[in-house]
C-alpha atoms as a PDB file:
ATOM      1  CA  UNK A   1     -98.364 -63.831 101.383  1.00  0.00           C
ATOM      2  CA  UNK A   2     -95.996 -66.493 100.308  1.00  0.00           C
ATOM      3  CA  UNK A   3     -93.279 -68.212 102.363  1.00  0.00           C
ATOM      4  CA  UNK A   4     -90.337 -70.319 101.216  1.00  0.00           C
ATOM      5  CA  UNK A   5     -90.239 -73.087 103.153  1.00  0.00           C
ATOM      6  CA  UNK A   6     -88.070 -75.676 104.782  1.00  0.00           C
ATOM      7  CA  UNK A   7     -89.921 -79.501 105.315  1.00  0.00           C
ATOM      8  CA  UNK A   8     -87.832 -82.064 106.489  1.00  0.00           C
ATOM      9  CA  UNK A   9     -89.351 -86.184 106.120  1.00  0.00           C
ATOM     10  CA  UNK A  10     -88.768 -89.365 107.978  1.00  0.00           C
ATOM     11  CA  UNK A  11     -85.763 -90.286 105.693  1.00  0.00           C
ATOM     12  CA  UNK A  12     -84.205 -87.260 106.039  1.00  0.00           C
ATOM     13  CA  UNK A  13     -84.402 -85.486 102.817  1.00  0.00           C
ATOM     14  CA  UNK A  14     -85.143 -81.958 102.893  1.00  0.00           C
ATOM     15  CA  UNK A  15     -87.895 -79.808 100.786  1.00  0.00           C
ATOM     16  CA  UNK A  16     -87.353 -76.614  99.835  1.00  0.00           C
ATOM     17  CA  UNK A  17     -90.584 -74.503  98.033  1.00  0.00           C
ATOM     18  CA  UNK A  18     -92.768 -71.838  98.528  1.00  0.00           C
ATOM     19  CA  UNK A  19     -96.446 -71.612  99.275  1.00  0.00           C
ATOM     20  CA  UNK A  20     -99.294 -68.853 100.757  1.00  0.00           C
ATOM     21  CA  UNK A  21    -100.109 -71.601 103.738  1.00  0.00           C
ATOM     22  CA  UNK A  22     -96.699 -73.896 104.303  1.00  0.00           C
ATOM     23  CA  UNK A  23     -98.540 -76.011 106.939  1.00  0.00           C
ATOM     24  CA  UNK A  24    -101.167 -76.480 104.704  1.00  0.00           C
ATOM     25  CA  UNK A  25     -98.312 -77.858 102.300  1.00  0.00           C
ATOM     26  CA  UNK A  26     -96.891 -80.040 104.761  1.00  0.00           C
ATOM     27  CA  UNK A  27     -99.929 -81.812 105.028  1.00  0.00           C
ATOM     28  CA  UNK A  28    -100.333 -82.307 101.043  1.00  0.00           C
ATOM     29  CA  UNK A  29     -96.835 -83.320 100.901  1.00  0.00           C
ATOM     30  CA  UNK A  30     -97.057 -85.963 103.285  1.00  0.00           C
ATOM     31  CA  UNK A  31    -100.486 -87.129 102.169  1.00  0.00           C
ATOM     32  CA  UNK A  32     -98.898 -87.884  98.953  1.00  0.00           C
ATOM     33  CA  UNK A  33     -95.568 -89.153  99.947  1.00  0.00           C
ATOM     34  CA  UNK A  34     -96.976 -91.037 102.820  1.00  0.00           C
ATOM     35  CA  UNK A  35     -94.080 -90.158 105.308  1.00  0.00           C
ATOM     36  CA  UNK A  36     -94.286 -88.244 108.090  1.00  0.00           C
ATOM     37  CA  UNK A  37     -93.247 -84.757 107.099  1.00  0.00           C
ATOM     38  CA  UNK A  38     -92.299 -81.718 109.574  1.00  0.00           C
ATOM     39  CA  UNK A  39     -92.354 -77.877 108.518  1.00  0.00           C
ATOM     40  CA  UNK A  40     -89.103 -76.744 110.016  1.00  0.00           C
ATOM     41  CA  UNK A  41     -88.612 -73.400 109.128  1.00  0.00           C
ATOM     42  CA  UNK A  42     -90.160 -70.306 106.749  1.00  0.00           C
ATOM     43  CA  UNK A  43     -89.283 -67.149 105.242  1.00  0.00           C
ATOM     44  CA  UNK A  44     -91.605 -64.357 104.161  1.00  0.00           C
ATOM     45  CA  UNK A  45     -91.039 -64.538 100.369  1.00  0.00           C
ATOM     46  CA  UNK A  46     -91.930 -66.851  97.308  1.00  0.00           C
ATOM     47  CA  UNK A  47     -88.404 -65.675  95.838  1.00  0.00           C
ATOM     48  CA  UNK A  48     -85.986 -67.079  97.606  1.00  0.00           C
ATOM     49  CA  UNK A  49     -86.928 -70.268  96.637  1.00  0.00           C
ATOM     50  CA  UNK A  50     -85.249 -70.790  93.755  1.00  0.00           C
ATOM     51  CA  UNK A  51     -81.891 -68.897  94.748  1.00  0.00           C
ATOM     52  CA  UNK A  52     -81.965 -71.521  97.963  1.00  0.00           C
ATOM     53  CA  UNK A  53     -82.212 -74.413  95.486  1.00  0.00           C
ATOM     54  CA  UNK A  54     -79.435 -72.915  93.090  1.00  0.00           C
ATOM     55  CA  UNK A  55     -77.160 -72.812  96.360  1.00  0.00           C
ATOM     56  CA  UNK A  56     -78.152 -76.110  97.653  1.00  0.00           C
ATOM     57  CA  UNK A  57     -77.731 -77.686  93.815  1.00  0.00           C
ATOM     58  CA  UNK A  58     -74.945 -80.708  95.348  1.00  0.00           C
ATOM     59  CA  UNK A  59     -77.324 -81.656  97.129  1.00  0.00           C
ATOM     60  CA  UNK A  60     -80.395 -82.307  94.688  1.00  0.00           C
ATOM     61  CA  UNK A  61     -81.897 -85.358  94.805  1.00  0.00           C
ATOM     62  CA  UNK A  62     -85.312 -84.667  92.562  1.00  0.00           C
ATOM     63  CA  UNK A  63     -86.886 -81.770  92.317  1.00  0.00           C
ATOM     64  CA  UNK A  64     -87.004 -79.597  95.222  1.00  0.00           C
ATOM     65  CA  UNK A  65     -85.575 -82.219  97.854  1.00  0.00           C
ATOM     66  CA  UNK A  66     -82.201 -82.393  99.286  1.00  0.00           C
ATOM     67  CA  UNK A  67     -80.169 -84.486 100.784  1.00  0.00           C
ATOM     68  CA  UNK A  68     -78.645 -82.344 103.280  1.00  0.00           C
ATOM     69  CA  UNK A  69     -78.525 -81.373 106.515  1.00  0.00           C
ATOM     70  CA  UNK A  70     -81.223 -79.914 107.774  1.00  0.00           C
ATOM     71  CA  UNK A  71     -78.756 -76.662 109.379  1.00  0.00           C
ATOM     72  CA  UNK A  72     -77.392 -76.350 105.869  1.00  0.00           C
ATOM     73  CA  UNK A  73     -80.848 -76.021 104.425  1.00  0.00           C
ATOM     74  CA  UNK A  74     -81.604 -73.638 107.053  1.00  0.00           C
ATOM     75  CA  UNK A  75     -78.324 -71.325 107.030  1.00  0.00           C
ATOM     76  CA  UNK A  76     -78.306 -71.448 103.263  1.00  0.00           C
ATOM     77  CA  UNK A  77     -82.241 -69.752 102.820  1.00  0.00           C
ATOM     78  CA  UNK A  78     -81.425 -67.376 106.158  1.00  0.00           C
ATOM     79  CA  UNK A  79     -78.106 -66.244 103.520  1.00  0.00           C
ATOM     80  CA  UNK A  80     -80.155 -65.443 100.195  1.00  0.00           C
ATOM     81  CA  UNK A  81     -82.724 -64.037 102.834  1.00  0.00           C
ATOM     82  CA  UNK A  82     -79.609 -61.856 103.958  1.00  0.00           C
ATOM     83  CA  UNK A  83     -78.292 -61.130 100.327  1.00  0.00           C
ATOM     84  CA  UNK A  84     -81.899 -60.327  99.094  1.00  0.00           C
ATOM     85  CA  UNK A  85     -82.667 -57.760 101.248  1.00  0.00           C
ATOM     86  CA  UNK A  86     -79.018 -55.843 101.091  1.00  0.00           C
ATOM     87  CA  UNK A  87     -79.865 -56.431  97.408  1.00  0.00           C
ATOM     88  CA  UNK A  88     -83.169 -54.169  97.848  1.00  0.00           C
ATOM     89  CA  UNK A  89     -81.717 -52.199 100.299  1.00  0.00           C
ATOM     90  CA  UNK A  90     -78.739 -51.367  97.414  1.00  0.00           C
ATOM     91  CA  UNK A  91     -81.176 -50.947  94.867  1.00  0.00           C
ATOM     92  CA  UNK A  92     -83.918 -48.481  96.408  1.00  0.00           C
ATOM     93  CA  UNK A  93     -80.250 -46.244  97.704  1.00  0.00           C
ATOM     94  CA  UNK A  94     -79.155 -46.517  94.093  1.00  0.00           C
ATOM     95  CA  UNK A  95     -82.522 -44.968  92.586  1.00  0.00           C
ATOM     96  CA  UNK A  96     -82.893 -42.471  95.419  1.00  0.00           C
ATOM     97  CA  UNK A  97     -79.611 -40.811  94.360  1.00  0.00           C
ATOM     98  CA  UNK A  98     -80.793 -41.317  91.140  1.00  0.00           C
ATOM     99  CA  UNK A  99     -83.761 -39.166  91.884  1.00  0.00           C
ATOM    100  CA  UNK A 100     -86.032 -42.276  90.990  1.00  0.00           C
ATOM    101  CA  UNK A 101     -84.429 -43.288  87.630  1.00  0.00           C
ATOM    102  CA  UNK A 102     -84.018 -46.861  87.055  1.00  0.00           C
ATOM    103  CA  UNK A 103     -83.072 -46.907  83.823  1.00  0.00           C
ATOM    104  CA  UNK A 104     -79.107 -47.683  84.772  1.00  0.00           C
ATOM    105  CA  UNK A 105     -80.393 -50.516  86.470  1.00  0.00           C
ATOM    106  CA  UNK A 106     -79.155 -54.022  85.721  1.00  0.00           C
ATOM    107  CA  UNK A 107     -82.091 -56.140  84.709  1.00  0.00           C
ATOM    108  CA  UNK A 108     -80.187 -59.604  86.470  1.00  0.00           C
ATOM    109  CA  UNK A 109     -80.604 -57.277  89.758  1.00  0.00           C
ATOM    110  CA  UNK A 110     -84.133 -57.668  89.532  1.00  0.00           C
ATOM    111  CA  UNK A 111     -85.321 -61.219  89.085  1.00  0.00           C
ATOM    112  CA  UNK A 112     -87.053 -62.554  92.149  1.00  0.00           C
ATOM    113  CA  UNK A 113     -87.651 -58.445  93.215  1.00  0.00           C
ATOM    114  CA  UNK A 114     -91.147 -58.117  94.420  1.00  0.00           C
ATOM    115  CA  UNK A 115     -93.183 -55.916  91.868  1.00  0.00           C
ATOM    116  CA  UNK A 116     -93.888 -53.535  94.644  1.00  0.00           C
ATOM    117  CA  UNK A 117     -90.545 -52.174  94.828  1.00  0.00           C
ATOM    118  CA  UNK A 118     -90.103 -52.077  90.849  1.00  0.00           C
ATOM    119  CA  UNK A 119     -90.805 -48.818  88.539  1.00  0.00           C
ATOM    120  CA  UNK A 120     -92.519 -49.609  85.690  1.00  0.00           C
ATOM    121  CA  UNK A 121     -88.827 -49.363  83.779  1.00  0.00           C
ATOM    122  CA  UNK A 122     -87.294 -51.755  85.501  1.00  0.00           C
ATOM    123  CA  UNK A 123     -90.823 -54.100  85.053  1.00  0.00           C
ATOM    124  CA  UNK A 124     -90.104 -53.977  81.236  1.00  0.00           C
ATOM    125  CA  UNK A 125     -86.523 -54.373  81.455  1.00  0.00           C
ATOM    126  CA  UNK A 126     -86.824 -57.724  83.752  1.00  0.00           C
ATOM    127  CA  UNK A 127     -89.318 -58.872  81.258  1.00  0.00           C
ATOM    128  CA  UNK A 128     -87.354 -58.833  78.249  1.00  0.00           C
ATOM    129  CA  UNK A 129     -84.300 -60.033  80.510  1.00  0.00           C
ATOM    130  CA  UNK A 130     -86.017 -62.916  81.462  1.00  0.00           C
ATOM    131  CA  UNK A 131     -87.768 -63.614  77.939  1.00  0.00           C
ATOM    132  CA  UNK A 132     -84.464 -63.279  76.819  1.00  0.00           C
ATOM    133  CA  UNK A 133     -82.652 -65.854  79.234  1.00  0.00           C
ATOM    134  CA  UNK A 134     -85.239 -68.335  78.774  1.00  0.00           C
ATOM    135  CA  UNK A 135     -84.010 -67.791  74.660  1.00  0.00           C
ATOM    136  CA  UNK A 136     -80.564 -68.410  75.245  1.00  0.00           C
ATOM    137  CA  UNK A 137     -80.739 -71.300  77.308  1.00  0.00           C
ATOM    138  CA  UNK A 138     -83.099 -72.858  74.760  1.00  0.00           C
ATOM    139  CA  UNK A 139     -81.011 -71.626  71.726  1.00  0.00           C
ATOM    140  CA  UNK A 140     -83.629 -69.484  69.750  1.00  0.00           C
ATOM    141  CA  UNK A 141     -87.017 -68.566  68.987  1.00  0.00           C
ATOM    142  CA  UNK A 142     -87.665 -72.425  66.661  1.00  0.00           C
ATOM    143  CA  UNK A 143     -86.611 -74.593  69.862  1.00  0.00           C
ATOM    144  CA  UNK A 144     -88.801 -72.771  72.275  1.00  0.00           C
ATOM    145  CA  UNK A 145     -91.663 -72.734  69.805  1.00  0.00           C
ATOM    146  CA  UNK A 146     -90.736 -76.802  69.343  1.00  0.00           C
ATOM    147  CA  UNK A 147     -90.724 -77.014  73.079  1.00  0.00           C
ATOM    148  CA  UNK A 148     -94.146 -75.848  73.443  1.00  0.00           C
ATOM    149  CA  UNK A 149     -95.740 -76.756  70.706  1.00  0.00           C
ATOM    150  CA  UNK A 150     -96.210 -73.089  70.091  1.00  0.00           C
ATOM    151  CA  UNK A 151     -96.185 -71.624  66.394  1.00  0.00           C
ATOM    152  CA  UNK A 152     -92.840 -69.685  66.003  1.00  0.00           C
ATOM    153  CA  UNK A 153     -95.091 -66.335  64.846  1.00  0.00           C
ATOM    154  CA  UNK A 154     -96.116 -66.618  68.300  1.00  0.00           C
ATOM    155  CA  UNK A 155     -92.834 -66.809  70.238  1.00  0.00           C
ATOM    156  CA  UNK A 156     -91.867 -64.287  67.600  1.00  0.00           C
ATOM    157  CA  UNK A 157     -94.347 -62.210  68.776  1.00  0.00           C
ATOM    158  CA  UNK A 158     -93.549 -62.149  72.284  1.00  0.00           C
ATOM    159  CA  UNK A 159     -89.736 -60.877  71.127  1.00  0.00           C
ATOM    160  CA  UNK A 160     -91.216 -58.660  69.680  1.00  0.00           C
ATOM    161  CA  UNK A 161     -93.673 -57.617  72.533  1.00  0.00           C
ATOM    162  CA  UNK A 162     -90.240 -57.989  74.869  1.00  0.00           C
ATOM    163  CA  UNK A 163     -92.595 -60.287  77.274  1.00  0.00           C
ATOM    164  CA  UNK A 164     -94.264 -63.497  77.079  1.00  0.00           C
ATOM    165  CA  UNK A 165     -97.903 -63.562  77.704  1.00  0.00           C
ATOM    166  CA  UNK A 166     -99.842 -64.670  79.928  1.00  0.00           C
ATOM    167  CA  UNK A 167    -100.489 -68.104  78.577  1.00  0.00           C
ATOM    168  CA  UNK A 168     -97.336 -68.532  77.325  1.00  0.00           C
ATOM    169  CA  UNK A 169     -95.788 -67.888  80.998  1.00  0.00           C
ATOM    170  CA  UNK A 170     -97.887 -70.628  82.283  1.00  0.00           C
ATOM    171  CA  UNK A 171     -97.208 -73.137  79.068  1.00  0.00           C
ATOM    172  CA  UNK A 172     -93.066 -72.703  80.518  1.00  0.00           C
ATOM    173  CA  UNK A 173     -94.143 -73.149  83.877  1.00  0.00           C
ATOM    174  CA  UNK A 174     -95.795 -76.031  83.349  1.00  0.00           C
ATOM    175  CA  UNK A 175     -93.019 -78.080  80.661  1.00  0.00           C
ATOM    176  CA  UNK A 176     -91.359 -80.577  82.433  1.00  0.00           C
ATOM    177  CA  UNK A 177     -87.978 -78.874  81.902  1.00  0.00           C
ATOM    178  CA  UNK A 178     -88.209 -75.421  81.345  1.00  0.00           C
ATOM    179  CA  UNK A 179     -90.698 -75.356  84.904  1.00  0.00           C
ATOM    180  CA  UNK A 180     -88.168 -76.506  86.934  1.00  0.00           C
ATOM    181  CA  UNK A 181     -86.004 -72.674  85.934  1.00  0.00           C
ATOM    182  CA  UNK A 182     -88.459 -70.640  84.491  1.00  0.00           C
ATOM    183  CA  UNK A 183     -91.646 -69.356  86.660  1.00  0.00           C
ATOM    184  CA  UNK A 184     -94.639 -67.933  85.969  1.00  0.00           C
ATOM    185  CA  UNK A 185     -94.091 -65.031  87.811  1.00  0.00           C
ATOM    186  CA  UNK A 186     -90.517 -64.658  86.860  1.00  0.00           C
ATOM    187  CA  UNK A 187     -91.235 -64.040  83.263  1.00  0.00           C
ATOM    188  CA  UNK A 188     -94.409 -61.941  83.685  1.00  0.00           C
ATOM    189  CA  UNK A 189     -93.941 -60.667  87.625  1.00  0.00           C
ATOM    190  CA  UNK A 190     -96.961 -58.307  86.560  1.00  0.00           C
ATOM    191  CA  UNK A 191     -99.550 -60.687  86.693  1.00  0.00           C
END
């Protein structure tokens, strides 16, 4: 299981990310950076890595790291922690009373859900949400296709498909750019 994790280094500066062994993580990161690096605190959950950063976005220096305090970083991924699982708590009351119907759900409710609490309408809904989003923020089918140096019958294809596949999720999470908004498992949560 994942865990979003807090790291804190010798300067100061915080990390925020997510991985299936944090300590593990630790280590790499401070192999690499070559400063002493402590794991401070985890949560169970790859997703609330990205809401953490969102909240903590002041505060960017590159990347995932932060130049905050190491309480803010903290209370802030203990809050989408909190607001997650009243989320899911709000969403599984909504589709009991619905008698299991999802189909009023709103797509934007779902991102970051794990797939083990979504139907298989709201799986196709968050896919062509997300396929969608990553559209609009690059303005169209011809810039994404530029982006990746993808052929635009192929990005058409996925519109029309209302998901991306599988290669083509890992092609965004890997560009410089679109990675840093756009996961793997955001746009195609069913692989």
């Amino acid at each position: 299981m994942s865990h979003t994790y807090i790291m804190r280094n010798s300067l100061g500066l915080i990390k925020v990310g997510y991985s299936e062994n944090p300590e593990n993580r630790r280590k790499a990161v401070e192999s690499y950076s070559g400063l002493p690096t402590t794991l401070e605190h985890t949560q169970p959950g790859y997703y609330l890595e990205r809401p953490t950063h969102s909240r903590l976005e002041q505060y960017r220096k590159e990347g995932e790291w932060f130049d905050c305090s190491l309480e803010l970083a903290i209370e802030t991924l203990n809050d989408v922690k909190k607001d997650f699982d009243k989320r899911l708590s709000n969403n599984l009351e909504a589709m009991q009373k619905a008698g299991g119907d999802s189909s009023s759900a709103n797509p934007s409710d779902l991102v970051g859900m794990p797939i083990m609490f979504l139907t298989r309408d709201q799986l196709i809904s968050l896919k062509k949400f997300m396929l969608n989003k990553l559209l609009d923020e690059v303005g169209g089918i011809k810039s994404l296709a530029s982006m990746l140096n993808e052929n635009y019958m192929t990005i058409s294809d996925w519109v029309k498909r209302g998901q991306t596949s599988k290669r083509g999720a890992q092609l965004i999470e890997d560009h410089p750019t679109l990675g840093e908004y756009f996961k793997a498992i955001d746009l195609r949560p069913d692989l």
